[in-house]
Protein backbone atom coordinates (compact mmCIF):
# COMPACT_ATOMS: atom_id res chain seq x y z
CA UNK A 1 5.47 -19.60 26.21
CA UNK A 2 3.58 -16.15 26.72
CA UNK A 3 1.65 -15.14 23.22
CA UNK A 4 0.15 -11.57 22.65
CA UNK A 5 -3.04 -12.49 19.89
CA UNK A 6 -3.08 -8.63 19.58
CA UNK A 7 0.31 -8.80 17.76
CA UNK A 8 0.28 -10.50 14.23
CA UNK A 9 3.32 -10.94 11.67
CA UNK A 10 2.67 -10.75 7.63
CA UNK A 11 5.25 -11.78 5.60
CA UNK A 12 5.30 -12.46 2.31
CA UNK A 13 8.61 -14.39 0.08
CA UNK A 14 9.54 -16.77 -2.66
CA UNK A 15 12.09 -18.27 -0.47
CA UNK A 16 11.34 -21.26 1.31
CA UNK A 17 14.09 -21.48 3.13
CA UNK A 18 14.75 -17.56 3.74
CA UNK A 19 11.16 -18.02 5.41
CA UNK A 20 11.16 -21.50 7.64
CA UNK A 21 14.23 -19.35 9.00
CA UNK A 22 12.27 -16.22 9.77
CA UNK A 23 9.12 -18.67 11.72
CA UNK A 24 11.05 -21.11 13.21
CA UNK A 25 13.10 -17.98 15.12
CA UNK A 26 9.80 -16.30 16.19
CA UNK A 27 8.03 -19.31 17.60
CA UNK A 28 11.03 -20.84 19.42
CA UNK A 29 10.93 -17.79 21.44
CA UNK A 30 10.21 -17.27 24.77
CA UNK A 31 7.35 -14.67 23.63
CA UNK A 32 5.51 -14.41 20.26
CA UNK A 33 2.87 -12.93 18.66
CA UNK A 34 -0.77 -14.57 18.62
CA UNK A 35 -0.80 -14.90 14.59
CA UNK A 36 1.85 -15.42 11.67
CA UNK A 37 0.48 -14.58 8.54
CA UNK A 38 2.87 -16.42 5.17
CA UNK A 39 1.95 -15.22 1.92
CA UNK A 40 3.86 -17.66 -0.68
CA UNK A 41 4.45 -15.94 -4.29
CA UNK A 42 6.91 -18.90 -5.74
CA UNK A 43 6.13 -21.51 -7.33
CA UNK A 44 3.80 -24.28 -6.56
CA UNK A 45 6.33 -26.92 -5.41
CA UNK A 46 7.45 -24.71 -3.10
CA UNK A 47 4.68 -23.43 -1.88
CA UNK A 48 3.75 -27.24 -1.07
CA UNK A 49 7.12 -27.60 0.57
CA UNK A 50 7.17 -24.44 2.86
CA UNK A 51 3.50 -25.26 3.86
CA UNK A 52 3.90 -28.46 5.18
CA UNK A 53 7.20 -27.33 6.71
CA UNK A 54 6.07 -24.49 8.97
CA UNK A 55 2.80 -26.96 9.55
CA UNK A 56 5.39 -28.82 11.16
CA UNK A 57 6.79 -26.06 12.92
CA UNK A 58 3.91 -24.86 14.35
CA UNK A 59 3.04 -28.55 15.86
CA UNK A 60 6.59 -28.82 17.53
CA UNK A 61 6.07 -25.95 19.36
CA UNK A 62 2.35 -26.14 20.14
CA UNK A 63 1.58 -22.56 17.93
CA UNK A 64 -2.38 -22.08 16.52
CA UNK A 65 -1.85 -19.33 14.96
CA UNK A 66 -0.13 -19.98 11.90
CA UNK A 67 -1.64 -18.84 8.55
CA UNK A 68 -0.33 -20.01 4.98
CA UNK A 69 -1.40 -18.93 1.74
CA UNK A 70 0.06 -19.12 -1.56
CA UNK A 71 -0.83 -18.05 -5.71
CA UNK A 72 -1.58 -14.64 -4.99
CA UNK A 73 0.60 -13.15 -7.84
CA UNK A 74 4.12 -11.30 -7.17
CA UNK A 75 4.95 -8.27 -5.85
CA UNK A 76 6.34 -7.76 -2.09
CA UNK A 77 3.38 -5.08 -1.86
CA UNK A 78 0.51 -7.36 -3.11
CA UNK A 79 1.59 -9.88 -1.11
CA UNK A 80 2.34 -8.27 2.20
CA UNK A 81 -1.49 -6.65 1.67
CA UNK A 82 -2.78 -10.03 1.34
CA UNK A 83 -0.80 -11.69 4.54
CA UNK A 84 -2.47 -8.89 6.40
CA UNK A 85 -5.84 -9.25 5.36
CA UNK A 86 -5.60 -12.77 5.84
CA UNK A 87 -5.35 -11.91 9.73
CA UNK A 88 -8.41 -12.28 11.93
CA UNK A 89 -9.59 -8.72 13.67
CA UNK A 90 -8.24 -9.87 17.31
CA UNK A 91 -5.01 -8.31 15.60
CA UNK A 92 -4.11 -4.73 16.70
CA UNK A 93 -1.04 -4.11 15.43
CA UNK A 94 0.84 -5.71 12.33
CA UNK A 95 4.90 -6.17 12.08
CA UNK A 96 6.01 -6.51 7.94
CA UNK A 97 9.58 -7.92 8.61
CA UNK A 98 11.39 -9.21 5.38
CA UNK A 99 12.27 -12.88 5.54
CA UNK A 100 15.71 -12.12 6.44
CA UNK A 101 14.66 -9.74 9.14
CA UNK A 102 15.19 -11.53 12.69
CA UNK A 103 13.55 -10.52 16.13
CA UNK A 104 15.82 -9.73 19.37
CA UNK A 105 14.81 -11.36 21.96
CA UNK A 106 11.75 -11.30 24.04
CA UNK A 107 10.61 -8.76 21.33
CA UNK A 108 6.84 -9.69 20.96
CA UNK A 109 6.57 -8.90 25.13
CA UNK A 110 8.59 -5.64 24.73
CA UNK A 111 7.00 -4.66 21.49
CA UNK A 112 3.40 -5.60 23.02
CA UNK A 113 3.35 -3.22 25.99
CA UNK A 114 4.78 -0.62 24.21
CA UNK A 115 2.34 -0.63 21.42
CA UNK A 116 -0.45 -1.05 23.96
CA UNK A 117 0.15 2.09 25.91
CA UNK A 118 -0.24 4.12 22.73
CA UNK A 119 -3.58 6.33 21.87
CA UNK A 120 -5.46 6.13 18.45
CA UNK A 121 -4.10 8.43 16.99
CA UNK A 122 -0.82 6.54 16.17
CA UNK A 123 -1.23 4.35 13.25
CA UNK A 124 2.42 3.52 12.43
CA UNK A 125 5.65 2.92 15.36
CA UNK A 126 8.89 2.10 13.56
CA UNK A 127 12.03 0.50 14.86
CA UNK A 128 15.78 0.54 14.56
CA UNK A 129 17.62 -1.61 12.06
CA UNK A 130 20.15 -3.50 12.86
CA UNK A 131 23.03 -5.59 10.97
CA UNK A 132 25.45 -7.64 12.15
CA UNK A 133 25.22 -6.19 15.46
CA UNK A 134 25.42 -2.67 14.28
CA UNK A 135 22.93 -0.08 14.30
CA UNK A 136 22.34 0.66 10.64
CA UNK A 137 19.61 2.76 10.12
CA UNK A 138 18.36 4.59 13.79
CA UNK A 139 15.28 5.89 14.10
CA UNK A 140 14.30 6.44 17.65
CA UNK A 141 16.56 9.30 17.90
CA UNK A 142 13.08 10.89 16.59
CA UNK A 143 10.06 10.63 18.76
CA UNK A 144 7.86 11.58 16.05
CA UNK A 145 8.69 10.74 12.00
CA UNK A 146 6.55 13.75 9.91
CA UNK A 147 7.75 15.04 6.69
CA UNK A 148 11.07 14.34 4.84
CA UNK A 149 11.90 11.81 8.34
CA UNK A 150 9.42 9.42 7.18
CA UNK A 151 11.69 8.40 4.26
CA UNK A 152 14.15 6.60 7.52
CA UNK A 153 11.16 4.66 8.44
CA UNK A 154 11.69 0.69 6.08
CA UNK A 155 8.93 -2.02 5.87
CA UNK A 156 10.86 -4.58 7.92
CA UNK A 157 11.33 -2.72 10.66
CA UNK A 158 7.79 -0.74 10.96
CA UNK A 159 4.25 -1.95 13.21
CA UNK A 160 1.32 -0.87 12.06
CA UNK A 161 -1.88 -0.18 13.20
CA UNK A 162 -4.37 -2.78 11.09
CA UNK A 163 -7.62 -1.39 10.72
CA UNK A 164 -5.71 2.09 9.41
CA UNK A 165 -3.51 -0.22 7.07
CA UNK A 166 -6.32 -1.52 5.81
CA UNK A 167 -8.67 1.29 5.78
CA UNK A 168 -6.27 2.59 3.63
CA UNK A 169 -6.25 -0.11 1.27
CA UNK A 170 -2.95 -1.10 2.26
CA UNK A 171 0.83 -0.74 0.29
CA UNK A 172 0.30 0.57 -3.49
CA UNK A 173 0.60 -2.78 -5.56
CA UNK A 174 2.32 -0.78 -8.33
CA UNK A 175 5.01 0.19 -6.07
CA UNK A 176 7.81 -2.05 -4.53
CA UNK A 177 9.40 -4.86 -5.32
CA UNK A 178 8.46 -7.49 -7.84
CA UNK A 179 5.58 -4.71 -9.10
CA UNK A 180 5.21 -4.99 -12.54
CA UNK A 181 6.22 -0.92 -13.16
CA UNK A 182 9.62 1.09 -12.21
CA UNK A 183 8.89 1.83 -9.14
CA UNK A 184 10.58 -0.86 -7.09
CA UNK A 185 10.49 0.75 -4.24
CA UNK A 186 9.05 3.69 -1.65
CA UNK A 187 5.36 2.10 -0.96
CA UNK A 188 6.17 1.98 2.97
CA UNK A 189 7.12 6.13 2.28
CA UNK A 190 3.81 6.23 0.00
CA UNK A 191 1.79 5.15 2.66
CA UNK A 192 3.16 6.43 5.54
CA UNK A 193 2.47 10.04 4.32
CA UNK A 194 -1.04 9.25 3.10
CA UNK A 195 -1.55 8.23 6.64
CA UNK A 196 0.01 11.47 7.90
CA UNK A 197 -2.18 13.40 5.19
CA UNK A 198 -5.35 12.09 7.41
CA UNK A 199 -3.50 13.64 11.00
CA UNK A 200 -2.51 9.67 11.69
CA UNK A 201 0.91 10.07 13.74
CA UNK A 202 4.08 7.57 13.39
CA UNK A 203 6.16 7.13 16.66
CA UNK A 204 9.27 5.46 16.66
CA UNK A 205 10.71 2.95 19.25
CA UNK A 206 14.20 2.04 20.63
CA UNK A 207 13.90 -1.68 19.69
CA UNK A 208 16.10 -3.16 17.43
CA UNK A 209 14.98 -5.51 14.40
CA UNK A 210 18.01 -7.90 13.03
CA UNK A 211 18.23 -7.33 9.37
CA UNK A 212 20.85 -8.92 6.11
CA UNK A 213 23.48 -6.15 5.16
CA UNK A 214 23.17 -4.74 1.77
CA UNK A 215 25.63 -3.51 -1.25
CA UNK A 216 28.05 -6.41 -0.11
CA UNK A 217 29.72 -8.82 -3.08
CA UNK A 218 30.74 -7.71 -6.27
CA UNK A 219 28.52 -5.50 -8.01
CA UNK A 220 27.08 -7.17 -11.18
CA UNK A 221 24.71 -5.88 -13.86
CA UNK A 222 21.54 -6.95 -11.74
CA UNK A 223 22.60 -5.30 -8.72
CA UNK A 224 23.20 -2.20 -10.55
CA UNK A 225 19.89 -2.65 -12.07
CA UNK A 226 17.89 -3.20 -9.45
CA UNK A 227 19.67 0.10 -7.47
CA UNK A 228 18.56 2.11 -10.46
CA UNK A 229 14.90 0.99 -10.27
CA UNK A 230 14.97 1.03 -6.41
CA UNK A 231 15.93 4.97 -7.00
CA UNK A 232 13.07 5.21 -9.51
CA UNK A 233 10.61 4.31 -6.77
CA UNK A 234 11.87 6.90 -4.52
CA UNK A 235 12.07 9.45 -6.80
CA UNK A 236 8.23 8.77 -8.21
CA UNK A 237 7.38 9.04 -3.98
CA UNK A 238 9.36 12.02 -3.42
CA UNK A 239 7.20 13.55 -6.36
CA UNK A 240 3.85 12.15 -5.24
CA UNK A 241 4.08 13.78 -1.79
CA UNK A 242 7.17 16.22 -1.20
CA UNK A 243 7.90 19.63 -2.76
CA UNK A 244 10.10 19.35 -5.90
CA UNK A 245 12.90 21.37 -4.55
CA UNK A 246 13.49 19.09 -1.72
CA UNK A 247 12.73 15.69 -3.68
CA UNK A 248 15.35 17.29 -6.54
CA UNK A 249 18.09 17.94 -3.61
CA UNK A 250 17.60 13.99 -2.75
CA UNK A 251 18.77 13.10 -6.34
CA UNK A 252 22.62 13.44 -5.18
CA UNK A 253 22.32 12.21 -1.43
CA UNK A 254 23.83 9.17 -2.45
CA UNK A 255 26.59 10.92 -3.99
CA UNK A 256 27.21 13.05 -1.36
CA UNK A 257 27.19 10.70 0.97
CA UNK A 258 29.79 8.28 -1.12
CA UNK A 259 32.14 11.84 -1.31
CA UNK A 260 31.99 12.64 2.39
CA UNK A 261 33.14 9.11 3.00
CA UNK A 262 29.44 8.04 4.90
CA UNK A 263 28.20 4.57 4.31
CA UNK A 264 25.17 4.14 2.18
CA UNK A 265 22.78 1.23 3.40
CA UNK A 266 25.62 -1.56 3.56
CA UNK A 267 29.16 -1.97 4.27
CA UNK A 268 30.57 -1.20 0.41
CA UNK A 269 30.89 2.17 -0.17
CA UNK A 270 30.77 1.95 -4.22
CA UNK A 271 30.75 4.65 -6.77
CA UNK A 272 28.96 2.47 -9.08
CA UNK A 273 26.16 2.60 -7.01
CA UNK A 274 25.72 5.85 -5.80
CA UNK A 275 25.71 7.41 -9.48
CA UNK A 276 23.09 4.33 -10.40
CA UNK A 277 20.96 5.17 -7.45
CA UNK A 278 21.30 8.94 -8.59
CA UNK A 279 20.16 7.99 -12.28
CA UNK A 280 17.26 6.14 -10.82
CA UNK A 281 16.29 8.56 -8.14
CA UNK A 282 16.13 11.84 -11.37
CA UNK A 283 14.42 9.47 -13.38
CA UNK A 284 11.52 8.82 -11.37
CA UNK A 285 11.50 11.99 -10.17
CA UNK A 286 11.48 13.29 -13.67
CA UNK A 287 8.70 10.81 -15.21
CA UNK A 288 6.24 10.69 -11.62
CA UNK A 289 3.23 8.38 -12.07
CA UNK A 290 4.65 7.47 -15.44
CA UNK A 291 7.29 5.24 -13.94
CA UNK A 292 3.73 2.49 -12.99
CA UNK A 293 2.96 2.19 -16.45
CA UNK A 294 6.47 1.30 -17.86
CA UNK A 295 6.79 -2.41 -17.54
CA UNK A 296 9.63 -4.15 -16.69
CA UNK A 297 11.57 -6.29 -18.73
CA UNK A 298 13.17 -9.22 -18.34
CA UNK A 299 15.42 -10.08 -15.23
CA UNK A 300 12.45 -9.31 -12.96
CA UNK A 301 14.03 -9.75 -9.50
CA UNK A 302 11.66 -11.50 -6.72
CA UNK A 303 14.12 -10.87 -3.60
CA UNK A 304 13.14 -8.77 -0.54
């Protein structure tokens, strides 16, 4: 097996099995990166479980680089700032995949020479995102994400740079999922354009990452509730970095796009959601930094 120690994973879950999934696919591949970083934010039994299960893992196929830590609180943001720090310097560049995010193929080779050819000056290189063999979200269709086109750049399918990430002190740990305020989303956004603030550039890449579909099921009161907070996030980003006239015309986009028949970030096209992601989007455009000091209340979702 080729490994590239310049090329380092950080994930971070509750789900033990969500995760095995997610190392088991990496290592059993042809080419992998030199270090997996798994920051654990369930509960201790678990924890105990998923340790000694990727321990195992990473003796059947003959991998050092394997990193597990657990108890660091909750919060995807905390926790994916904590897998990376937990990294040792010989790491370059970063991936942040969600536990249900899958590698093609060969990706760590492809990924590694790519990334390696690229000057100092780029911090961030996203990817495509792919379900179920479809293109879902594209990015490389833009050489260069600046601006309002750094909103189609996601966590799970983004490399970044680590001594920038870090630098920067990382994701905002009141932003993003399982954060303790409204905002239960945007912190890949938030950073990105801090990072552009400082002249960093973000490239993007024609390489695919494998990701779960969304909006698919029946919609319940916790998926509806989690849309509207996930449009709180975004709308307390838009208004942290982006002029108010363009953050207030993103309010409707999900509207819009359920009227002109275009599918939102899954396969069911719902009018349920698109008005809750609406709410949430005016709301936290509406209440800004206010949305990190509400707390949430009960039903505190942990998925990523």
């Amino acid at each position: 097996m080729i490994e590239y120690p310049a090329l380092g994973i950080a994930l971070t879950t509750v789900r033990p099995g969500h995760a095995t999934a997610l190392v088991a696919g990496v290592l059993r591949q042809t080419t992998r990166p030199g270090f997996v970083s798994v920051l654990f934010q369930g509960s201790p039994d678990d924890g105990a479980a998923l340790r000694r299960r990727l321990a195992e893992l990473a003796d059947e196929t003959a991998f050092g680089g394997l990193l597990f830590n657990a108890g660091s609180g909750r919060g995807s943001s905390r926790g994916r700032n904590n897998a990376i720090r937990a990294l040792p310097e010989s790491v370059t560049w970063v991936w942040t995949p969600n536990d249900t995010s899958r590698p093609p193929p060969d990706w760590a080779q492809t990924l590694g020479q790519r990334v390696a050819s690229l000057d100092g000056s780029v911090v961030a290189v996203a990817l495509d995102y792919r379900v179920d063999g479809r293109l879902r979200r594209r990015v490389s269709d833009v050489p260069l994400l600046s601006g309002w086109s750094l909103w189609r750049a996601i966590e799970p399918a983004l490399v970044w740079r680590r001594q920038t990430f870090l630098d920067l002190g990382g994701f905002d740990e009141r932003i993003g999922t399982g954060a303790d305020g409204w905002a239960q989303s945007g912190e890949c956004t938030d950073l990105l354009c801090r990072m552009r603030d400082l002249g960093h550039l973000v490239v993007t890449q024609s390489l695919a990452v494998d990701g779960s579909p969304q909006h698919l099921g029946s919609m319940t009161s916790s998926t509806l509730r989690k849309e509207f907070f996930y449009g709180v996030g975004f709308g307390c980003v838009a208004r942290r970095h982006f002029p108010l006239p363009r953050s207030a015309a993103a309010v409707v986009t999900p509207f819009l796009k359920l009227v002109a028949g275009r599918r939102l970030e899954g396969d069911r096209v719902s009018i349920h959601v698109a008005i809750t992601a609406c709410a949430g989007r005016g709301v936290g455009l509406a209440l800004g930094e206010r949305c990190l000091r509400l707390r949430m209340r009960g039903g505190h979702w942990t998925q990523m």
